[in-house]
Structure formats: structure tokens, C-alpha cells
PDB file of N, CA and C in Angstrom:
ATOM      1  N   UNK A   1       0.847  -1.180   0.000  1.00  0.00           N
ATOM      2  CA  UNK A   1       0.000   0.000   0.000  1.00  0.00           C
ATOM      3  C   UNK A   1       0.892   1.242   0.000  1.00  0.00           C
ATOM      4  N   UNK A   2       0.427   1.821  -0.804  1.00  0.00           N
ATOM      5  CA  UNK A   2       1.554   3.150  -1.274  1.00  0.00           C
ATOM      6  C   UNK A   2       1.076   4.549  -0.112  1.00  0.00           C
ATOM      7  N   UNK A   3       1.893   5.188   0.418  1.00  0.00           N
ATOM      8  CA  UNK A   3       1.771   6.170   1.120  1.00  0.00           C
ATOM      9  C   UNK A   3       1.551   7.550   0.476  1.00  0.00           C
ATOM     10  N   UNK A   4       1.257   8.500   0.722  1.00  0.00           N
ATOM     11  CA  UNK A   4       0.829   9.645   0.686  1.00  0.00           C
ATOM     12  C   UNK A   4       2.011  10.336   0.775  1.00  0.00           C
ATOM     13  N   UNK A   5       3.068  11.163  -0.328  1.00  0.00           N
ATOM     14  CA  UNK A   5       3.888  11.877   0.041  1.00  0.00           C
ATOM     15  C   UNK A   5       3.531  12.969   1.078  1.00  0.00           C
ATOM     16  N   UNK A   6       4.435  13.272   1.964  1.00  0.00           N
ATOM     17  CA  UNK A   6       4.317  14.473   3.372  1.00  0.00           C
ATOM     18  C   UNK A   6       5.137  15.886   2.360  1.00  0.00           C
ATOM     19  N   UNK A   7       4.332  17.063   2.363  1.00  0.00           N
ATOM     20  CA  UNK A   7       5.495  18.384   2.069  1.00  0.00           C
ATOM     21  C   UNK A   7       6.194  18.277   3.193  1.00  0.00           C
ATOM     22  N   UNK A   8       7.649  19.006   2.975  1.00  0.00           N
ATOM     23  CA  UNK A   8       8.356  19.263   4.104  1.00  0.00           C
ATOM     24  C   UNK A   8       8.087  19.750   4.726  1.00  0.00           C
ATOM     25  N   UNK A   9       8.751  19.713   5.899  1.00  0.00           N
ATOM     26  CA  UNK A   9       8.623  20.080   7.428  1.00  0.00           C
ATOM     27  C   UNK A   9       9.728  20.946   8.058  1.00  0.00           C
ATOM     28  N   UNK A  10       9.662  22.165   8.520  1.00  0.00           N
ATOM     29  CA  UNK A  10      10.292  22.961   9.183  1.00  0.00           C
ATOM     30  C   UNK A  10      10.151  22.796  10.904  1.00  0.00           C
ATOM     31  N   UNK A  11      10.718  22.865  11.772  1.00  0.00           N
ATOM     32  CA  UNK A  11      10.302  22.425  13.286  1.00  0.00           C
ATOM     33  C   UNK A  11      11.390  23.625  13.140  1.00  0.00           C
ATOM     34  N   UNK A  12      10.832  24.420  14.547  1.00  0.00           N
ATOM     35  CA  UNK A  12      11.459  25.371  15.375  1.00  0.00           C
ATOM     36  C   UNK A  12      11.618  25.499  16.586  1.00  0.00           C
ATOM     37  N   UNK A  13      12.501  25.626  17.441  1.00  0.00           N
ATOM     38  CA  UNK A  13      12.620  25.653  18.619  1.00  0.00           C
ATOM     39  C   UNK A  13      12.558  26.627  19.557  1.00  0.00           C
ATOM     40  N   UNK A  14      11.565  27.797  19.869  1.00  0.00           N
ATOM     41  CA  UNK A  14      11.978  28.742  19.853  1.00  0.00           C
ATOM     42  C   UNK A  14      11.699  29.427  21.596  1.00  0.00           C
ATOM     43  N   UNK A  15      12.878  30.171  22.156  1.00  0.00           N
ATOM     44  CA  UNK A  15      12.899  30.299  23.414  1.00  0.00           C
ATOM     45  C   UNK A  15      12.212  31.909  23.311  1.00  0.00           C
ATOM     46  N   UNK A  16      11.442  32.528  24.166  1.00  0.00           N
ATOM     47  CA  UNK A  16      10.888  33.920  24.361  1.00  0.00           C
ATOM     48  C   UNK A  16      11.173  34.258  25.810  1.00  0.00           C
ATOM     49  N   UNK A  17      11.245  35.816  25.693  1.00  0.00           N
ATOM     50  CA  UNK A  17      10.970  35.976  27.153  1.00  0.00           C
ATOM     51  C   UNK A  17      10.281  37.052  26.949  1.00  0.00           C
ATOM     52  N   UNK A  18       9.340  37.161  27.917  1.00  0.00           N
ATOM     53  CA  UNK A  18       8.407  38.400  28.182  1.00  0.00           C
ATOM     54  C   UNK A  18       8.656  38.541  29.554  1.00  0.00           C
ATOM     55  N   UNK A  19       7.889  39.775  30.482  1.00  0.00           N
ATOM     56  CA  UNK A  19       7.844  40.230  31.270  1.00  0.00           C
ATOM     57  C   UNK A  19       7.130  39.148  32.019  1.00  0.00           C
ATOM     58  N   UNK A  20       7.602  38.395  33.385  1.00  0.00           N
ATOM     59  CA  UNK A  20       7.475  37.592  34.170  1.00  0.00           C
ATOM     60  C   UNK A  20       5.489  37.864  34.772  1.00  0.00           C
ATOM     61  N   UNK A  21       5.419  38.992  34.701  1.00  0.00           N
ATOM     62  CA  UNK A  21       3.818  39.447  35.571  1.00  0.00           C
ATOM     63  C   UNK A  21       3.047  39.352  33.654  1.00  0.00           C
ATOM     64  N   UNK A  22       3.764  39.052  32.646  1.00  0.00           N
ATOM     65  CA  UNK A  22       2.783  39.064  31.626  1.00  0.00           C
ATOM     66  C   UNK A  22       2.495  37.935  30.577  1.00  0.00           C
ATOM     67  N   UNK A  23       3.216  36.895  31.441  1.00  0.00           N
ATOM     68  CA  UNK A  23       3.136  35.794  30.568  1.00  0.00           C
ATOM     69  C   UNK A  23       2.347  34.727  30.247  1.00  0.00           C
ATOM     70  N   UNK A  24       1.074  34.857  31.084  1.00  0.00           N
ATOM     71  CA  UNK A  24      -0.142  34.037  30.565  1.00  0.00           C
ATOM     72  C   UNK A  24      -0.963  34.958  29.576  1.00  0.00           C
ATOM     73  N   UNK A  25      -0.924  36.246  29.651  1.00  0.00           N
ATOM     74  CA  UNK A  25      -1.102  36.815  28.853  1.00  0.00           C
ATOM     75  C   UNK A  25      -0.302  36.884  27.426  1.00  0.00           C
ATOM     76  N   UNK A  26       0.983  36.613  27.251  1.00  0.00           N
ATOM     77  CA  UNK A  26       2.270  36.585  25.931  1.00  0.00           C
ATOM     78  C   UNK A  26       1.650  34.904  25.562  1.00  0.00           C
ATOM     79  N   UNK A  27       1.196  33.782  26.458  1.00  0.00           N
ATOM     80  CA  UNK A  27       1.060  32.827  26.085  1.00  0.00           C
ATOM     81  C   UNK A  27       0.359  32.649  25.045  1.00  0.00           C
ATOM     82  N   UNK A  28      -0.993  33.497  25.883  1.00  0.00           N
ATOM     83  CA  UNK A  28      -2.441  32.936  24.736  1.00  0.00           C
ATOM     84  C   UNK A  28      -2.188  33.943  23.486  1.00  0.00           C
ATOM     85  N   UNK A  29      -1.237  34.958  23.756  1.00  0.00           N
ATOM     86  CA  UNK A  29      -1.350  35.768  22.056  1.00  0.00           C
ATOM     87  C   UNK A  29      -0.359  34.710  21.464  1.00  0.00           C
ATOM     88  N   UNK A  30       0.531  34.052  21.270  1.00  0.00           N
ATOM     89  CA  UNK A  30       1.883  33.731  20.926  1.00  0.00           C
ATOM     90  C   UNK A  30       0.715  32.379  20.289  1.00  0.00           C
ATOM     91  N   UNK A  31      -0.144  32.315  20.981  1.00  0.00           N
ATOM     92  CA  UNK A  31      -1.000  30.689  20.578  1.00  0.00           C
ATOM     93  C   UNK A  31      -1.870  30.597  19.357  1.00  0.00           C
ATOM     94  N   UNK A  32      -2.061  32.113  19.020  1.00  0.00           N
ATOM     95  CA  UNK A  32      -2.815  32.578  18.201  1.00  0.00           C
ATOM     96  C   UNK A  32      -2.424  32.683  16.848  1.00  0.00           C
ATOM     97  N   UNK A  33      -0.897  32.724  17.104  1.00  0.00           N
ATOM     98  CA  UNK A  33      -0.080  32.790  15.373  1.00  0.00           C
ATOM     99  C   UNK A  33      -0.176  31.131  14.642  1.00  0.00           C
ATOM    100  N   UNK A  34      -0.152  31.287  13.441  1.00  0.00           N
ATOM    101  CA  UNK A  34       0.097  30.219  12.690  1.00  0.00           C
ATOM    102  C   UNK A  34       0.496  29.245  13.142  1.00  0.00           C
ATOM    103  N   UNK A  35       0.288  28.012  13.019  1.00  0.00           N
ATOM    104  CA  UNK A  35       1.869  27.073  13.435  1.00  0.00           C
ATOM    105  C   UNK A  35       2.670  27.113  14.704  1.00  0.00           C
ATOM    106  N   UNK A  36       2.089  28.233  15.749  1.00  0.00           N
ATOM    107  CA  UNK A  36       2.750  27.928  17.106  1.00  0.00           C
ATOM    108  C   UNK A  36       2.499  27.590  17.888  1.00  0.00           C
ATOM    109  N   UNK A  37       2.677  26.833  18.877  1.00  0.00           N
ATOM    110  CA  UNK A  37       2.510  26.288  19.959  1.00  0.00           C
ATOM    111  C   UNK A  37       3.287  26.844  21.145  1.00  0.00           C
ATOM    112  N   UNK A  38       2.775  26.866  22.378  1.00  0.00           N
ATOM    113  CA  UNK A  38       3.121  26.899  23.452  1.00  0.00           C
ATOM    114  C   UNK A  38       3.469  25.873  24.491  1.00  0.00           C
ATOM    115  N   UNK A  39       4.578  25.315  24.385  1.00  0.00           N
ATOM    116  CA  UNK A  39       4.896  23.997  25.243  1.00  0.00           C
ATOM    117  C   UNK A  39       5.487  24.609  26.518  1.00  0.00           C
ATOM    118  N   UNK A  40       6.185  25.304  26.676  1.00  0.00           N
ATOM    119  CA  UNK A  40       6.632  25.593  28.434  1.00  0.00           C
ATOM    120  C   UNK A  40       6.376  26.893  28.788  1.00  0.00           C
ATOM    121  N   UNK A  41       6.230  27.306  30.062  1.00  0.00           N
ATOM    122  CA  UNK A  41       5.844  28.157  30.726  1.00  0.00           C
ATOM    123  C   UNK A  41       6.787  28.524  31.777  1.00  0.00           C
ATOM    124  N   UNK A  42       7.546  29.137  31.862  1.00  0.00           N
ATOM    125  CA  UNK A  42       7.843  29.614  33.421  1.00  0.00           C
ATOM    126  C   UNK A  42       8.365  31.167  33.906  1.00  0.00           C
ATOM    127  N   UNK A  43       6.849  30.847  35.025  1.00  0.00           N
ATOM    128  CA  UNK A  43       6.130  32.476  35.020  1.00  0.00           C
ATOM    129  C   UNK A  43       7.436  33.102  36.056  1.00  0.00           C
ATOM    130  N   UNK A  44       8.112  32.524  36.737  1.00  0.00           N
ATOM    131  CA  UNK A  44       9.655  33.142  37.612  1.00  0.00           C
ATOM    132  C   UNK A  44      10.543  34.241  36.999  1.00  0.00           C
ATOM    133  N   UNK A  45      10.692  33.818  35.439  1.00  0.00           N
ATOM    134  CA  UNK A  45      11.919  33.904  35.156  1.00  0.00           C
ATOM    135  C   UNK A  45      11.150  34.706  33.396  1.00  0.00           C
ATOM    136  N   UNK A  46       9.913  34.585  33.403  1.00  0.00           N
ATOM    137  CA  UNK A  46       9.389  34.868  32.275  1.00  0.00           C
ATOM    138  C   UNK A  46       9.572  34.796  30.775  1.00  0.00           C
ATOM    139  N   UNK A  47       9.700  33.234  30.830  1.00  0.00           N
ATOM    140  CA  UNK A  47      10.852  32.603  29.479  1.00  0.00           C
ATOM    141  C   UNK A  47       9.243  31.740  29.236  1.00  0.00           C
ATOM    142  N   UNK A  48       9.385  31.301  27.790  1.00  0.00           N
ATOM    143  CA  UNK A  48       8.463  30.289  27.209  1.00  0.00           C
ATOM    144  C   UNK A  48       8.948  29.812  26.178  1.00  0.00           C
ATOM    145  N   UNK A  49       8.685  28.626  26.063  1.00  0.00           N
ATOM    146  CA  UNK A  49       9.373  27.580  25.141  1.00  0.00           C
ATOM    147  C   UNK A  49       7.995  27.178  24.036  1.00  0.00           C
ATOM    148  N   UNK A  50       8.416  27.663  22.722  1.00  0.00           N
ATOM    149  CA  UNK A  50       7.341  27.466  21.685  1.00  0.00           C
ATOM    150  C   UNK A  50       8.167  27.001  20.405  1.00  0.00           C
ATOM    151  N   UNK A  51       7.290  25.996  19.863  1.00  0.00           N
ATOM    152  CA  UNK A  51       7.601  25.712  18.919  1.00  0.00           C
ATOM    153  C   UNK A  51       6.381  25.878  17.573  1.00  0.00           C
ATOM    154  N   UNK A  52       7.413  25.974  16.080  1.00  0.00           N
ATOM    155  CA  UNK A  52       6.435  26.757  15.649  1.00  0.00           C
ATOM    156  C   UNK A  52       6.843  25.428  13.751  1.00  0.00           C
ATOM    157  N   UNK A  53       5.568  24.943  13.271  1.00  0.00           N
ATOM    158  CA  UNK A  53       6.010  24.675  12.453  1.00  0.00           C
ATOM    159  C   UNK A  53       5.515  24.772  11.084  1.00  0.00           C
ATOM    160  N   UNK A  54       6.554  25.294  10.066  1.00  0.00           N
ATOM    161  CA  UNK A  54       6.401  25.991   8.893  1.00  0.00           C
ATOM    162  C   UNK A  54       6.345  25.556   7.531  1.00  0.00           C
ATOM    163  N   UNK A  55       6.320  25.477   6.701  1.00  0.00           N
ATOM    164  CA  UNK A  55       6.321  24.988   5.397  1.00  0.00           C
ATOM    165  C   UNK A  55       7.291  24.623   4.923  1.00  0.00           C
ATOM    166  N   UNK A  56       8.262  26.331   5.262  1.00  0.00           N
ATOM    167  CA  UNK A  56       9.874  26.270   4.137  1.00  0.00           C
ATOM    168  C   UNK A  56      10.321  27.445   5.021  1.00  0.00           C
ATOM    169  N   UNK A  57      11.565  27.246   5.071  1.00  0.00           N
ATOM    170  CA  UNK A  57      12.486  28.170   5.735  1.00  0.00           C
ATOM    171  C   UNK A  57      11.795  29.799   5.934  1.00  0.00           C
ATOM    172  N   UNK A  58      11.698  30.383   4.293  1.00  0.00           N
ATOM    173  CA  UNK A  58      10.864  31.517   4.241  1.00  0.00           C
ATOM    174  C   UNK A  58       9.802  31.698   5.160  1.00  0.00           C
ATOM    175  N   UNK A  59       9.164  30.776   5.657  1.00  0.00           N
ATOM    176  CA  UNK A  59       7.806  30.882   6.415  1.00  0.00           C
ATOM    177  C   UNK A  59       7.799  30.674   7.940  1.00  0.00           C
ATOM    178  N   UNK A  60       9.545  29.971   8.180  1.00  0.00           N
ATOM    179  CA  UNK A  60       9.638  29.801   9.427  1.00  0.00           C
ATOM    180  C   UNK A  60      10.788  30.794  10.061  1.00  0.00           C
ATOM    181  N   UNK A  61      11.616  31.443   8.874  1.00  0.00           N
ATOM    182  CA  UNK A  61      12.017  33.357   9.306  1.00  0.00           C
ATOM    183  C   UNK A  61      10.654  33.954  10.130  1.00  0.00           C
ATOM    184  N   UNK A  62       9.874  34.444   8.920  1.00  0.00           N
ATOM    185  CA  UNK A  62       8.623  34.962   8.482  1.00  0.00           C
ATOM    186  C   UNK A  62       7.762  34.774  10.527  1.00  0.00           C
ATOM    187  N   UNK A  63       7.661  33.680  10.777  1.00  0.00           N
ATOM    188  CA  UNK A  63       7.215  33.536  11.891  1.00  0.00           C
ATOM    189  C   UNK A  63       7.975  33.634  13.255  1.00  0.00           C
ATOM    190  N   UNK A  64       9.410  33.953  13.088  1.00  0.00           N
ATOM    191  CA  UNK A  64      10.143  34.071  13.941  1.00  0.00           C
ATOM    192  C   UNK A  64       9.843  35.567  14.314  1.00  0.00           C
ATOM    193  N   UNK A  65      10.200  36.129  12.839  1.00  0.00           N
ATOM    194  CA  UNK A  65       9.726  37.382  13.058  1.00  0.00           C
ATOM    195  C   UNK A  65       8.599  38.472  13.428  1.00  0.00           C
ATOM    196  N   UNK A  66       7.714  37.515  13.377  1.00  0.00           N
ATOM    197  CA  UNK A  66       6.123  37.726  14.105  1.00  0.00           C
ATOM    198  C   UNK A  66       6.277  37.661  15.310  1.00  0.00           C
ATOM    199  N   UNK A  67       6.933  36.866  16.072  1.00  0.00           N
ATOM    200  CA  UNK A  67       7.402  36.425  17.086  1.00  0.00           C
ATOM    201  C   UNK A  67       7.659  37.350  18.089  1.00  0.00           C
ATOM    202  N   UNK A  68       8.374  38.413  17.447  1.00  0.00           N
ATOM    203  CA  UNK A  68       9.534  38.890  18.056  1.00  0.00           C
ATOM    204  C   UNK A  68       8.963  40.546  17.993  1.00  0.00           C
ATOM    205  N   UNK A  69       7.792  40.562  16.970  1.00  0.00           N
ATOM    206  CA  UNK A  69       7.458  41.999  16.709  1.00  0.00           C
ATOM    207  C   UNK A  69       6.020  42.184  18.149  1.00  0.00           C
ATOM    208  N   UNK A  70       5.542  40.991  18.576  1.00  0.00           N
ATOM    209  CA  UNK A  70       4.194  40.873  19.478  1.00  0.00           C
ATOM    210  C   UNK A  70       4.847  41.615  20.453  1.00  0.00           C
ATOM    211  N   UNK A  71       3.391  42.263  21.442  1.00  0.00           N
ATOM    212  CA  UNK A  71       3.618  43.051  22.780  1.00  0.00           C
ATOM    213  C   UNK A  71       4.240  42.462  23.455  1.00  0.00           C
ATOM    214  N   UNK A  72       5.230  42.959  24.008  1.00  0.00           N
ATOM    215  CA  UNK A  72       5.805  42.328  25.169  1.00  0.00           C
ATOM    216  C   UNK A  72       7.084  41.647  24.956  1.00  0.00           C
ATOM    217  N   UNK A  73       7.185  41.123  24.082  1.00  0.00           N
ATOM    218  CA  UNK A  73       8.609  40.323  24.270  1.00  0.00           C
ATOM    219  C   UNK A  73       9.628  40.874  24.171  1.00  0.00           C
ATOM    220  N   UNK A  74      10.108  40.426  24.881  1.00  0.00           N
ATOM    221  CA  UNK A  74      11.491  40.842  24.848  1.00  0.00           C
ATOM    222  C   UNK A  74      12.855  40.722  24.022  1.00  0.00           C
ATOM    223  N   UNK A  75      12.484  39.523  23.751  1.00  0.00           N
ATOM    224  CA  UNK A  75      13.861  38.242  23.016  1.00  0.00           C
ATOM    225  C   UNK A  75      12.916  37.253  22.807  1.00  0.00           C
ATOM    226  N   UNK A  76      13.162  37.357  21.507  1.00  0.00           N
ATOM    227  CA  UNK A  76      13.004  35.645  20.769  1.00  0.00           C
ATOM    228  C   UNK A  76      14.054  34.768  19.605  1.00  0.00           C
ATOM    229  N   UNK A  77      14.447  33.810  19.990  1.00  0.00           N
ATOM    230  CA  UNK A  77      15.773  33.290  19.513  1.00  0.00           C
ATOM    231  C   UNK A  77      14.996  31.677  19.313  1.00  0.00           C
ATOM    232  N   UNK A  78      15.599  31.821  17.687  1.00  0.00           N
ATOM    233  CA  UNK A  78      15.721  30.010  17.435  1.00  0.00           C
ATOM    234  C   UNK A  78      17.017  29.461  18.032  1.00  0.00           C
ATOM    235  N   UNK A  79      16.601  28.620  19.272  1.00  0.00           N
ATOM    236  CA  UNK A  79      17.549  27.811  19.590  1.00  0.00           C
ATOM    237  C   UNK A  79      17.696  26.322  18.939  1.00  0.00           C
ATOM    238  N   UNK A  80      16.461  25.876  18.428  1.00  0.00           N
ATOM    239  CA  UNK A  80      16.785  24.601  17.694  1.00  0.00           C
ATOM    240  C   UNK A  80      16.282  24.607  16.541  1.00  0.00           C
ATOM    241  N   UNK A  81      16.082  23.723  15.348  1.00  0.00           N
ATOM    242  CA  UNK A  81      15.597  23.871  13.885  1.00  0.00           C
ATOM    243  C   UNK A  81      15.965  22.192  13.343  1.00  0.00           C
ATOM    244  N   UNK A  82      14.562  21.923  12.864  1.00  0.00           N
ATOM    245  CA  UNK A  82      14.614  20.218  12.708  1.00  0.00           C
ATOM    246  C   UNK A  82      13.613  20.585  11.151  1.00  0.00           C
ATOM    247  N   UNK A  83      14.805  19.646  10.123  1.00  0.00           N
ATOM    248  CA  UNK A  83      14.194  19.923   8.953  1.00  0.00           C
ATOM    249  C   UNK A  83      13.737  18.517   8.294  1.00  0.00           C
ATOM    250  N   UNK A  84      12.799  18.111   7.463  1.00  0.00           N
ATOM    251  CA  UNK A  84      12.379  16.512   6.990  1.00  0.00           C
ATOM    252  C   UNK A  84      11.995  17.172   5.721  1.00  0.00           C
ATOM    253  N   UNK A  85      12.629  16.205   4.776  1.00  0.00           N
ATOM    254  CA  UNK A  85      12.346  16.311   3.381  1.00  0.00           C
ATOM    255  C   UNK A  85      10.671  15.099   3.113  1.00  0.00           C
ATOM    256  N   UNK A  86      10.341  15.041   2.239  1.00  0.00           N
ATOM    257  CA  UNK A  86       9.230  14.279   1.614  1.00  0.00           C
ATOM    258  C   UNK A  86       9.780  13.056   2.243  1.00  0.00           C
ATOM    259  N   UNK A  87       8.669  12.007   2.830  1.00  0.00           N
ATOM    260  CA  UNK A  87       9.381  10.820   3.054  1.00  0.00           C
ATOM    261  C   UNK A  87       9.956  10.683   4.408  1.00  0.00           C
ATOM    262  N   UNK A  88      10.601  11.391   4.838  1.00  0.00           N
ATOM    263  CA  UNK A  88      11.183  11.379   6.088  1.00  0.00           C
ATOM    264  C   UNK A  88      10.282  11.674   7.245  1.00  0.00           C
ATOM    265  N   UNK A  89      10.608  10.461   8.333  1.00  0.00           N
ATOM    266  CA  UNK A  89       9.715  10.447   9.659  1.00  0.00           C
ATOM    267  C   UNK A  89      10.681  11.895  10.339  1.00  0.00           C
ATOM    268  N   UNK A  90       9.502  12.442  11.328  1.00  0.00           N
ATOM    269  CA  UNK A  90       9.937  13.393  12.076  1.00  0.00           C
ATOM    270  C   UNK A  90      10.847  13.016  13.185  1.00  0.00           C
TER     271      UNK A  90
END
């Protein structure tokens, strides 16, 4: 049984920090963009760990940079980047 080619896959790793008193608030906007997710939280130190995933490089700049333009943040940095061609398991 023949499979269904997958388009590629962009994975991003991406660390934020916002203001510690504003980050359930930076959460649910940050949740709202394309392709991102919100996997860690920690309201101490006001860092969040999101990952965001894109089509093609262009689209996963493109969303970094959305990223980074929202209220509040401070810093947003790709710390990791996981790429899969057609075919390839994640």
C-alpha cells in the first residue's frame, strides 16, 4: 500500500521571554499565530518555550519574526531547527 507523500517540514525551537507578571497573557497571544505552539511556561523567570512549524524556511524566518514583533517580548531566539524532506519520519 503506497503512502501519501508528506510536504516538508520545518520544526522550530523557539525560546521567548516576556515580562514575568505578563506571561499568561504573551502565552495565549503567541498561541494565536500560525503554526505555534506553546509547550513551556515559566512564570519566575518569564521565558516560554514554543515551537512553531512551517512549510519552508521563508515561512519559518517569516514567523520568527512575528514572534519577536508581538507586545511584550522581549527576546526571541531560534535555539533549535529540525528539517524533513518528503518521506522522512519526524
Amino acid at each position: 500500500m503506497a503512502t501519501a507523500a508528506r510536504a516538508p517540514l520545518n520544526l522550530s525551537g523557539i525560546l521567548v521571554v516576556v515580562p514575568p507578571e505578563r506571561i499568561q497573557e504573551c502565552a495565549a497571544d503567541l498561541s494565536t499565530l500560525p503554526g505555534v505552539e506553546v509547550h513551556h511556561t515559566d512564570p519566575a523567570t518569564g521565558r516560554l518555550i514554543v515551537v512553531q512549524e512551517a512549510d519552508d524556511v521563508a515561512a519559518e524566518m517569516a514567523g520568527l519574526t512575528a514572534i519577536k514583533a508581538r507586545p511584550h517580548v522581549r527576546m526571541a531566539e531560534m535555539v533549535y531547527h529540525y528539517f524533513a524532506t518528503e518521506g522522512e519520519e519526524p
